[in-house]
PDB file of N, CA and C in Angstrom:
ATOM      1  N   UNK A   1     -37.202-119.283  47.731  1.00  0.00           N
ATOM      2  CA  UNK A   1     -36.009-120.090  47.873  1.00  0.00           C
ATOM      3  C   UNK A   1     -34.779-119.177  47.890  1.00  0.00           C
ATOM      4  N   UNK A   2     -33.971-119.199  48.508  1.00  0.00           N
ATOM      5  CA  UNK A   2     -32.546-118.720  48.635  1.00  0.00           C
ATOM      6  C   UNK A   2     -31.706-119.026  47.652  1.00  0.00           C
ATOM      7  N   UNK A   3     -31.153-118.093  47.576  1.00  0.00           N
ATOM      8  CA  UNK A   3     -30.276-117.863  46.468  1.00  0.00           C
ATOM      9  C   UNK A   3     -28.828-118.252  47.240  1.00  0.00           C
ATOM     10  N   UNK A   4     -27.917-119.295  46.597  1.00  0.00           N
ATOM     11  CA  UNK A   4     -27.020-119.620  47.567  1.00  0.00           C
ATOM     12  C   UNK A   4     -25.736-119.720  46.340  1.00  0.00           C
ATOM     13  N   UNK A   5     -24.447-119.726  46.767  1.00  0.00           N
ATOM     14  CA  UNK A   5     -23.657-119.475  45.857  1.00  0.00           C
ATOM     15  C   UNK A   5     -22.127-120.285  46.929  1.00  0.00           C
ATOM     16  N   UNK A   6     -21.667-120.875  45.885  1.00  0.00           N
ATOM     17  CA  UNK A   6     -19.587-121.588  46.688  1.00  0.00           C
ATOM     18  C   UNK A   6     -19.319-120.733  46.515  1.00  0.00           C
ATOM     19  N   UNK A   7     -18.483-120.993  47.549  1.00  0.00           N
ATOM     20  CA  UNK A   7     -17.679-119.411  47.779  1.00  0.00           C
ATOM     21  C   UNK A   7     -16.044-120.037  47.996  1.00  0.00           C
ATOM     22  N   UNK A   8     -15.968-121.289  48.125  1.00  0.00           N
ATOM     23  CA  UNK A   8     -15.031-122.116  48.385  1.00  0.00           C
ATOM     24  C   UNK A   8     -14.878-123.687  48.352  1.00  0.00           C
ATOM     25  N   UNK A   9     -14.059-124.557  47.667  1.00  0.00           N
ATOM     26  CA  UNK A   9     -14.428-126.377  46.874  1.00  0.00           C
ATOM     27  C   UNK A   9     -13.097-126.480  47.924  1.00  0.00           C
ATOM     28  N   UNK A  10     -12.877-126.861  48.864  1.00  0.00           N
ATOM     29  CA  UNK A  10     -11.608-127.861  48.849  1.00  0.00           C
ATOM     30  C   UNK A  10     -11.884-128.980  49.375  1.00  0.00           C
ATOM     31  N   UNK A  11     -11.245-130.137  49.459  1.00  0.00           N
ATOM     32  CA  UNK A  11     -11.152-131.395  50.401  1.00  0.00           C
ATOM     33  C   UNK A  11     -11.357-130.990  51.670  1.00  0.00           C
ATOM     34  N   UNK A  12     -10.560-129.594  52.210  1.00  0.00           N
ATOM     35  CA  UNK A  12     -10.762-129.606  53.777  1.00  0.00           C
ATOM     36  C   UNK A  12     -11.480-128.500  54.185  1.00  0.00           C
ATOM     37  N   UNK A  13     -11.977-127.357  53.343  1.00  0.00           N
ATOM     38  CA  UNK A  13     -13.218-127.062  53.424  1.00  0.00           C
ATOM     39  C   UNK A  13     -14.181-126.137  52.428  1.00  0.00           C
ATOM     40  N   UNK A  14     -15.484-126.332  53.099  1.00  0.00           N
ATOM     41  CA  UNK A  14     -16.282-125.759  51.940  1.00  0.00           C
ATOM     42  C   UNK A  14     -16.890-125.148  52.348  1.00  0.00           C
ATOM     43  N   UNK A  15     -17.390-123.732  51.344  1.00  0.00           N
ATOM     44  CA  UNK A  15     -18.133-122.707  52.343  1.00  0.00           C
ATOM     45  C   UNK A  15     -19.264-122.565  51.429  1.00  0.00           C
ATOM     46  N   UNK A  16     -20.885-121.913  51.577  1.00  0.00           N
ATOM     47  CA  UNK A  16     -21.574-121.511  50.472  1.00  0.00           C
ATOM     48  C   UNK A  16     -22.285-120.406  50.828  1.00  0.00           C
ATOM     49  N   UNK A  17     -22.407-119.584  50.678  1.00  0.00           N
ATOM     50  CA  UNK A  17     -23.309-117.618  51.175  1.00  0.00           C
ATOM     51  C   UNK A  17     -24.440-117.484  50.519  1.00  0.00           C
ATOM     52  N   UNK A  18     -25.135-116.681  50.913  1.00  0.00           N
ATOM     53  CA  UNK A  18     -26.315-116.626  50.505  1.00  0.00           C
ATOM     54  C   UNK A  18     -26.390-115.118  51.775  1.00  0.00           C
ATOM     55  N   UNK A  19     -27.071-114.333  50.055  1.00  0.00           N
ATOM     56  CA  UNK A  19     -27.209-112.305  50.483  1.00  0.00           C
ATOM     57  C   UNK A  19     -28.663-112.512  51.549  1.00  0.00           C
ATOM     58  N   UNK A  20     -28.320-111.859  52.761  1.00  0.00           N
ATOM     59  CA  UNK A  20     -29.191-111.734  53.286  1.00  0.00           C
ATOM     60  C   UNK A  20     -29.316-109.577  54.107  1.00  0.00           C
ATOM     61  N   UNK A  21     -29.809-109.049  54.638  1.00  0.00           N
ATOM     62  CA  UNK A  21     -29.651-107.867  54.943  1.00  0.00           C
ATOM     63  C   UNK A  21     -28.607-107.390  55.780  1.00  0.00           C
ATOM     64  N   UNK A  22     -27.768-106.744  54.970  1.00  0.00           N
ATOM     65  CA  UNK A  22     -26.755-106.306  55.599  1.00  0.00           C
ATOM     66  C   UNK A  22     -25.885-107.586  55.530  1.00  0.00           C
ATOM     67  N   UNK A  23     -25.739-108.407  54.755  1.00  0.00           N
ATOM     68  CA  UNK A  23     -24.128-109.494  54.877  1.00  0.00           C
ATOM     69  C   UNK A  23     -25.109-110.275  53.870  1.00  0.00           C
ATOM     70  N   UNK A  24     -24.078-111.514  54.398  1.00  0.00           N
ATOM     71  CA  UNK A  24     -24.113-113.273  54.081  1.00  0.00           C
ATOM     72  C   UNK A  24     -24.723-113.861  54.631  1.00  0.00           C
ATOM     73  N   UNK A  25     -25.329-115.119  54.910  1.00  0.00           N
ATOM     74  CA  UNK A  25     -25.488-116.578  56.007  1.00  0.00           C
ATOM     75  C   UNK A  25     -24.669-116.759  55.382  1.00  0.00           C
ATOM     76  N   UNK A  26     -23.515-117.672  55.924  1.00  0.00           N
ATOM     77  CA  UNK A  26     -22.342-118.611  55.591  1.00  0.00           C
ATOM     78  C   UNK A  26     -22.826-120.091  55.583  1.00  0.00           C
ATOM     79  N   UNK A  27     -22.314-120.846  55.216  1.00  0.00           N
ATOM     80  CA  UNK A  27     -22.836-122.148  55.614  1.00  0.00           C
ATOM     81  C   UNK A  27     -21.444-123.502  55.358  1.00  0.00           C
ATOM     82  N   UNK A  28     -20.519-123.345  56.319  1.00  0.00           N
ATOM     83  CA  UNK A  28     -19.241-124.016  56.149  1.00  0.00           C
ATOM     84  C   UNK A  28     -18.888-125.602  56.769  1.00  0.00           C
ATOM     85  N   UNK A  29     -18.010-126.266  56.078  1.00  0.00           N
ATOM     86  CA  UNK A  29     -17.781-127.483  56.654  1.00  0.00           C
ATOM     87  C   UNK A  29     -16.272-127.346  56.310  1.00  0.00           C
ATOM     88  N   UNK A  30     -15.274-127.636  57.457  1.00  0.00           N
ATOM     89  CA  UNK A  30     -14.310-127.551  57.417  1.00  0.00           C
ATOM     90  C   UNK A  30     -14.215-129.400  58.281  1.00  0.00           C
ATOM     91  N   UNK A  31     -12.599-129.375  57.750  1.00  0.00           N
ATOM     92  CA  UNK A  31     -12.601-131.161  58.219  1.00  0.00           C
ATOM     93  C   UNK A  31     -11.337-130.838  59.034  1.00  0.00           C
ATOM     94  N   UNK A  32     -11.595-131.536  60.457  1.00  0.00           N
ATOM     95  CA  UNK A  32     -10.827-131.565  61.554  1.00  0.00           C
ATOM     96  C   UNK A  32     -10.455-133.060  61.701  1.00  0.00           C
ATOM     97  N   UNK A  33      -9.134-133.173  62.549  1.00  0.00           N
ATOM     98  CA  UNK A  33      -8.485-134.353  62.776  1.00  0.00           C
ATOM     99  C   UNK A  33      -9.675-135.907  62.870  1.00  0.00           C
ATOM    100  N   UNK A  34     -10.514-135.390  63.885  1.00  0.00           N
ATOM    101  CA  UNK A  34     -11.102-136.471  63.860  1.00  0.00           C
ATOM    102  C   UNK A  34     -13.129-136.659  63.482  1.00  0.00           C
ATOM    103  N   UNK A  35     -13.202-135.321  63.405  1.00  0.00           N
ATOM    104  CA  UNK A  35     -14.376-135.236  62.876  1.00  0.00           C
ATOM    105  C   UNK A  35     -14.339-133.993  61.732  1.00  0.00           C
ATOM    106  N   UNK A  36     -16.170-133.609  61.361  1.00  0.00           N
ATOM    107  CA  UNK A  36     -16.121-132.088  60.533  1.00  0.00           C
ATOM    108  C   UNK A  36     -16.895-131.484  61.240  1.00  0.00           C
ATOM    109  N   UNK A  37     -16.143-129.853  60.952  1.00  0.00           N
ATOM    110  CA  UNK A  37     -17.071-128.710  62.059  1.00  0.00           C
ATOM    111  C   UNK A  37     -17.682-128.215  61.086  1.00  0.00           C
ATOM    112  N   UNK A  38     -19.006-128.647  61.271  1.00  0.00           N
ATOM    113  CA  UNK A  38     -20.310-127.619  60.426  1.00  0.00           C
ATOM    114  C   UNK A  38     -20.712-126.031  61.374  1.00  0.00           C
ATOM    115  N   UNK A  39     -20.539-125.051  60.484  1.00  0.00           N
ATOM    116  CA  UNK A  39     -20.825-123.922  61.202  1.00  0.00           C
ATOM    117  C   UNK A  39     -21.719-123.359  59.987  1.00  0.00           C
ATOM    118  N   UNK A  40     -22.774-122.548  60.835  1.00  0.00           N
ATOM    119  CA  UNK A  40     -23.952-121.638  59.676  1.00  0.00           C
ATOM    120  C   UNK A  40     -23.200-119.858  60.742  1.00  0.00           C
ATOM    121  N   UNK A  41     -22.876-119.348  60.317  1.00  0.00           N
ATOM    122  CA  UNK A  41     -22.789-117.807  60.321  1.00  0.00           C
ATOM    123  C   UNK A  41     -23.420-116.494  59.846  1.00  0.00           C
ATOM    124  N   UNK A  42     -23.577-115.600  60.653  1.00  0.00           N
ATOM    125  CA  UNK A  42     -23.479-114.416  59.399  1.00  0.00           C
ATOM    126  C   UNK A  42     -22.770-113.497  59.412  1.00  0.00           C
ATOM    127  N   UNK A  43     -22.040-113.360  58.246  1.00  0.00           N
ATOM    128  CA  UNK A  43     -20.978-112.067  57.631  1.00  0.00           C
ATOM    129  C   UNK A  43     -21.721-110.941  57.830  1.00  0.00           C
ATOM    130  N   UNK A  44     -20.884-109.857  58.578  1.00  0.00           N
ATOM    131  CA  UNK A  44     -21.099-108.289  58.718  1.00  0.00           C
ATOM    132  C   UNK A  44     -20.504-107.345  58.158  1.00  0.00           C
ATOM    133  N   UNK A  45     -20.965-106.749  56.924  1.00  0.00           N
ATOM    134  CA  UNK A  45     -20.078-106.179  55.839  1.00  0.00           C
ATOM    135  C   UNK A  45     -20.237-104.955  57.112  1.00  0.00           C
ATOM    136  N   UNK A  46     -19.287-104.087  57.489  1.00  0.00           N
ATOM    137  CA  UNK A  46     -19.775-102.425  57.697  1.00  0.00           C
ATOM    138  C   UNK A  46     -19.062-101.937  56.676  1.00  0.00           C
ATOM    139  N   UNK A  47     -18.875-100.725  57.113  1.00  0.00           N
ATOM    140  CA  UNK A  47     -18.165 -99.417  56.306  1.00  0.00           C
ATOM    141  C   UNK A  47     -17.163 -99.399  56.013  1.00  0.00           C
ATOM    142  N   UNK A  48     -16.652 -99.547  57.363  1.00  0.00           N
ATOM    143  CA  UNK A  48     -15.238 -99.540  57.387  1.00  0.00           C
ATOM    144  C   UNK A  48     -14.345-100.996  57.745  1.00  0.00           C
ATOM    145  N   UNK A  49     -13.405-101.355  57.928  1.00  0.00           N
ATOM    146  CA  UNK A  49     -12.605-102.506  57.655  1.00  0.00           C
ATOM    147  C   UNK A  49     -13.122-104.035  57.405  1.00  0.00           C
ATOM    148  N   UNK A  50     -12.542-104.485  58.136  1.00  0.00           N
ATOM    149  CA  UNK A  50     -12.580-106.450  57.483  1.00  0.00           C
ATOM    150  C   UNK A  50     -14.141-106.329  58.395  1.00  0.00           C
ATOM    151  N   UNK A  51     -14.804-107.623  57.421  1.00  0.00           N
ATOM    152  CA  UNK A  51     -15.863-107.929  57.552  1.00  0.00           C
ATOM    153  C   UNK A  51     -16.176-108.733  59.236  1.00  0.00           C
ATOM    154  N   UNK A  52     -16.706-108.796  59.728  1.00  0.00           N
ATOM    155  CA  UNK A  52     -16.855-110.128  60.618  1.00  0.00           C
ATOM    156  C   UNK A  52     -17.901-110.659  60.745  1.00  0.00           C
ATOM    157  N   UNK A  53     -17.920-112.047  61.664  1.00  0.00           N
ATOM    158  CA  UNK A  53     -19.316-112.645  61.788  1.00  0.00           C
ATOM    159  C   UNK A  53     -19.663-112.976  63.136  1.00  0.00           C
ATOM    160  N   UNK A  54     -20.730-113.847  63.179  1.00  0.00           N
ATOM    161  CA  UNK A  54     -21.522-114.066  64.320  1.00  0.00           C
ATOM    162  C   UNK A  54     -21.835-115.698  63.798  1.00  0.00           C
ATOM    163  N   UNK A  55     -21.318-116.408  65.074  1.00  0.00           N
ATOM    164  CA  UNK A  55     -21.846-117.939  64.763  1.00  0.00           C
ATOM    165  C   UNK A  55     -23.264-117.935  65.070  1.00  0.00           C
ATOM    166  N   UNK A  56     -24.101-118.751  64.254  1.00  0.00           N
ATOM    167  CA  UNK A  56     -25.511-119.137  64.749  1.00  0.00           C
ATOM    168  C   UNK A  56     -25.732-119.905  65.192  1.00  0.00           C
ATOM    169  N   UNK A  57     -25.165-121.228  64.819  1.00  0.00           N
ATOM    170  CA  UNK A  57     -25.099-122.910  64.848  1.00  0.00           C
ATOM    171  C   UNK A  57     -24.144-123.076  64.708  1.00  0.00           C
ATOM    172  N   UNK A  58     -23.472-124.134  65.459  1.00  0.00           N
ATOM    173  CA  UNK A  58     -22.024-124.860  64.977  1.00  0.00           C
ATOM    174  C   UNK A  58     -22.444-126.451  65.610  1.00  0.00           C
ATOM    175  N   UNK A  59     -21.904-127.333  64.804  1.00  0.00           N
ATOM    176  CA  UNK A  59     -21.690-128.808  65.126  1.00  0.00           C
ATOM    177  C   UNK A  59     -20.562-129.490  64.567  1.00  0.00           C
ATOM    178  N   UNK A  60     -20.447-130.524  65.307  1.00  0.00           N
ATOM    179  CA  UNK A  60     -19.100-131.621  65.474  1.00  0.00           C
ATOM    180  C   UNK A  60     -19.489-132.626  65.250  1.00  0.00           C
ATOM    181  N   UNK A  61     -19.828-133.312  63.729  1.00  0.00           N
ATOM    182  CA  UNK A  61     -20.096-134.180  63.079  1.00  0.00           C
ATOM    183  C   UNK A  61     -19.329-135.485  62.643  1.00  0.00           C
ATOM    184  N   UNK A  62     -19.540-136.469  62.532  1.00  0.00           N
ATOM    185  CA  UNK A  62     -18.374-137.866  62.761  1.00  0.00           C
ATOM    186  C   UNK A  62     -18.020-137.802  60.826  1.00  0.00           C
ATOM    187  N   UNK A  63     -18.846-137.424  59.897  1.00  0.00           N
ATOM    188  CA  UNK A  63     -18.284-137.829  58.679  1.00  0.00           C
ATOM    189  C   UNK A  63     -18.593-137.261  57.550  1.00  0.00           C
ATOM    190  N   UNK A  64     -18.061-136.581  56.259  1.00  0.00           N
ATOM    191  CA  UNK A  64     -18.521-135.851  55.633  1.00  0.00           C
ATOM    192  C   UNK A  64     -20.111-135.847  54.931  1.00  0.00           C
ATOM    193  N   UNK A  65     -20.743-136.817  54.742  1.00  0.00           N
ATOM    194  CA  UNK A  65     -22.113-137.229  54.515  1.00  0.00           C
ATOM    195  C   UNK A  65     -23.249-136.209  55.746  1.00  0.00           C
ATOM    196  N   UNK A  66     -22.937-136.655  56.699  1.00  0.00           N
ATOM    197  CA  UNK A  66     -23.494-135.817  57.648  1.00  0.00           C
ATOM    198  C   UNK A  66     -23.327-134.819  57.949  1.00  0.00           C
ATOM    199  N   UNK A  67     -22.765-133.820  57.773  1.00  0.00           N
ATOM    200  CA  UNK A  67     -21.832-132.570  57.564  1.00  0.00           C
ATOM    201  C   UNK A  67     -22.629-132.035  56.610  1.00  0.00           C
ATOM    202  N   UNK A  68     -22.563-132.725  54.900  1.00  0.00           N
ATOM    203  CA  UNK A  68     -23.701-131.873  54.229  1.00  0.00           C
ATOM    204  C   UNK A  68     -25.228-132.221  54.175  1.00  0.00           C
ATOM    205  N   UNK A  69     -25.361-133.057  55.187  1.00  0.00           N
ATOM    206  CA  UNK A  69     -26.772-133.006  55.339  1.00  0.00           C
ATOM    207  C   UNK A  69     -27.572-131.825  56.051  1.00  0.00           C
ATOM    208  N   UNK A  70     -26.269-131.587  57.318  1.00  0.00           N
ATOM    209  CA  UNK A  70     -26.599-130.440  57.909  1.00  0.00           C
ATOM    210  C   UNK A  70     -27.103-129.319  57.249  1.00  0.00           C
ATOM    211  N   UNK A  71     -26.091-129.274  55.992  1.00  0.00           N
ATOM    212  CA  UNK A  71     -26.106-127.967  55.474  1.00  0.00           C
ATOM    213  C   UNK A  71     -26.725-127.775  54.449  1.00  0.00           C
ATOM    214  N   UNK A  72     -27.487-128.674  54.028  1.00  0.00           N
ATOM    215  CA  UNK A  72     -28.993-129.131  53.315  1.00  0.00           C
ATOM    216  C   UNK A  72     -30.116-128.338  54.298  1.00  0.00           C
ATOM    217  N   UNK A  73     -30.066-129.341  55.290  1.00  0.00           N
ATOM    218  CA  UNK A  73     -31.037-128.430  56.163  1.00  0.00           C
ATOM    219  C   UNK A  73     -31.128-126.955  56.510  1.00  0.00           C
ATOM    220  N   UNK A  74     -29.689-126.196  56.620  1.00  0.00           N
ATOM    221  CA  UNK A  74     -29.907-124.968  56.993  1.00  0.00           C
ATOM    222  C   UNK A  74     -30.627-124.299  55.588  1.00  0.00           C
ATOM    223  N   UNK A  75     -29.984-124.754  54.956  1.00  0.00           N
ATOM    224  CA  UNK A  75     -29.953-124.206  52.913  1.00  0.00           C
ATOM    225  C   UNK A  75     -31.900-123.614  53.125  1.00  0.00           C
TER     226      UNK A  75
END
């Protein structure tokens, strides 16, 4: 089982990571005007400067219920 950890609580969004080789999986729900964007990522620590990522999955979900179901499933 994965070890998963918040990394961020707000109303408009939430993120949770989990160490995988070389980074994170991300696993975020941010809330947009008329729906929520579920995105699964992974963080690229290198050497040198700011981190970046790579989307894996992203979806455009009608309501927060479904949003963390998604992210049940990736979990």
């Amino acid at each position: 089982m994965k070890k998963i950890f918040l990394t961020w609580n707000l109303p408009e969004y939430k993120e949770w990571a989990t160490p995988t080789d070389g980074g994170y999986e991300l696993y975020i729900i941010r809330k947009e005007p008329d729906n929520f964007l579920v995105v699964k990522a992974k963080l690229i620590i290198e050497a040198r400067g700011l981190p970046g990522f790579k989307v894996l999955e992203e979806h455009n979900l009608s309501d927060e219920k479904s949003a963390l179901r998604k992210v049940q499933e990736w979990r």
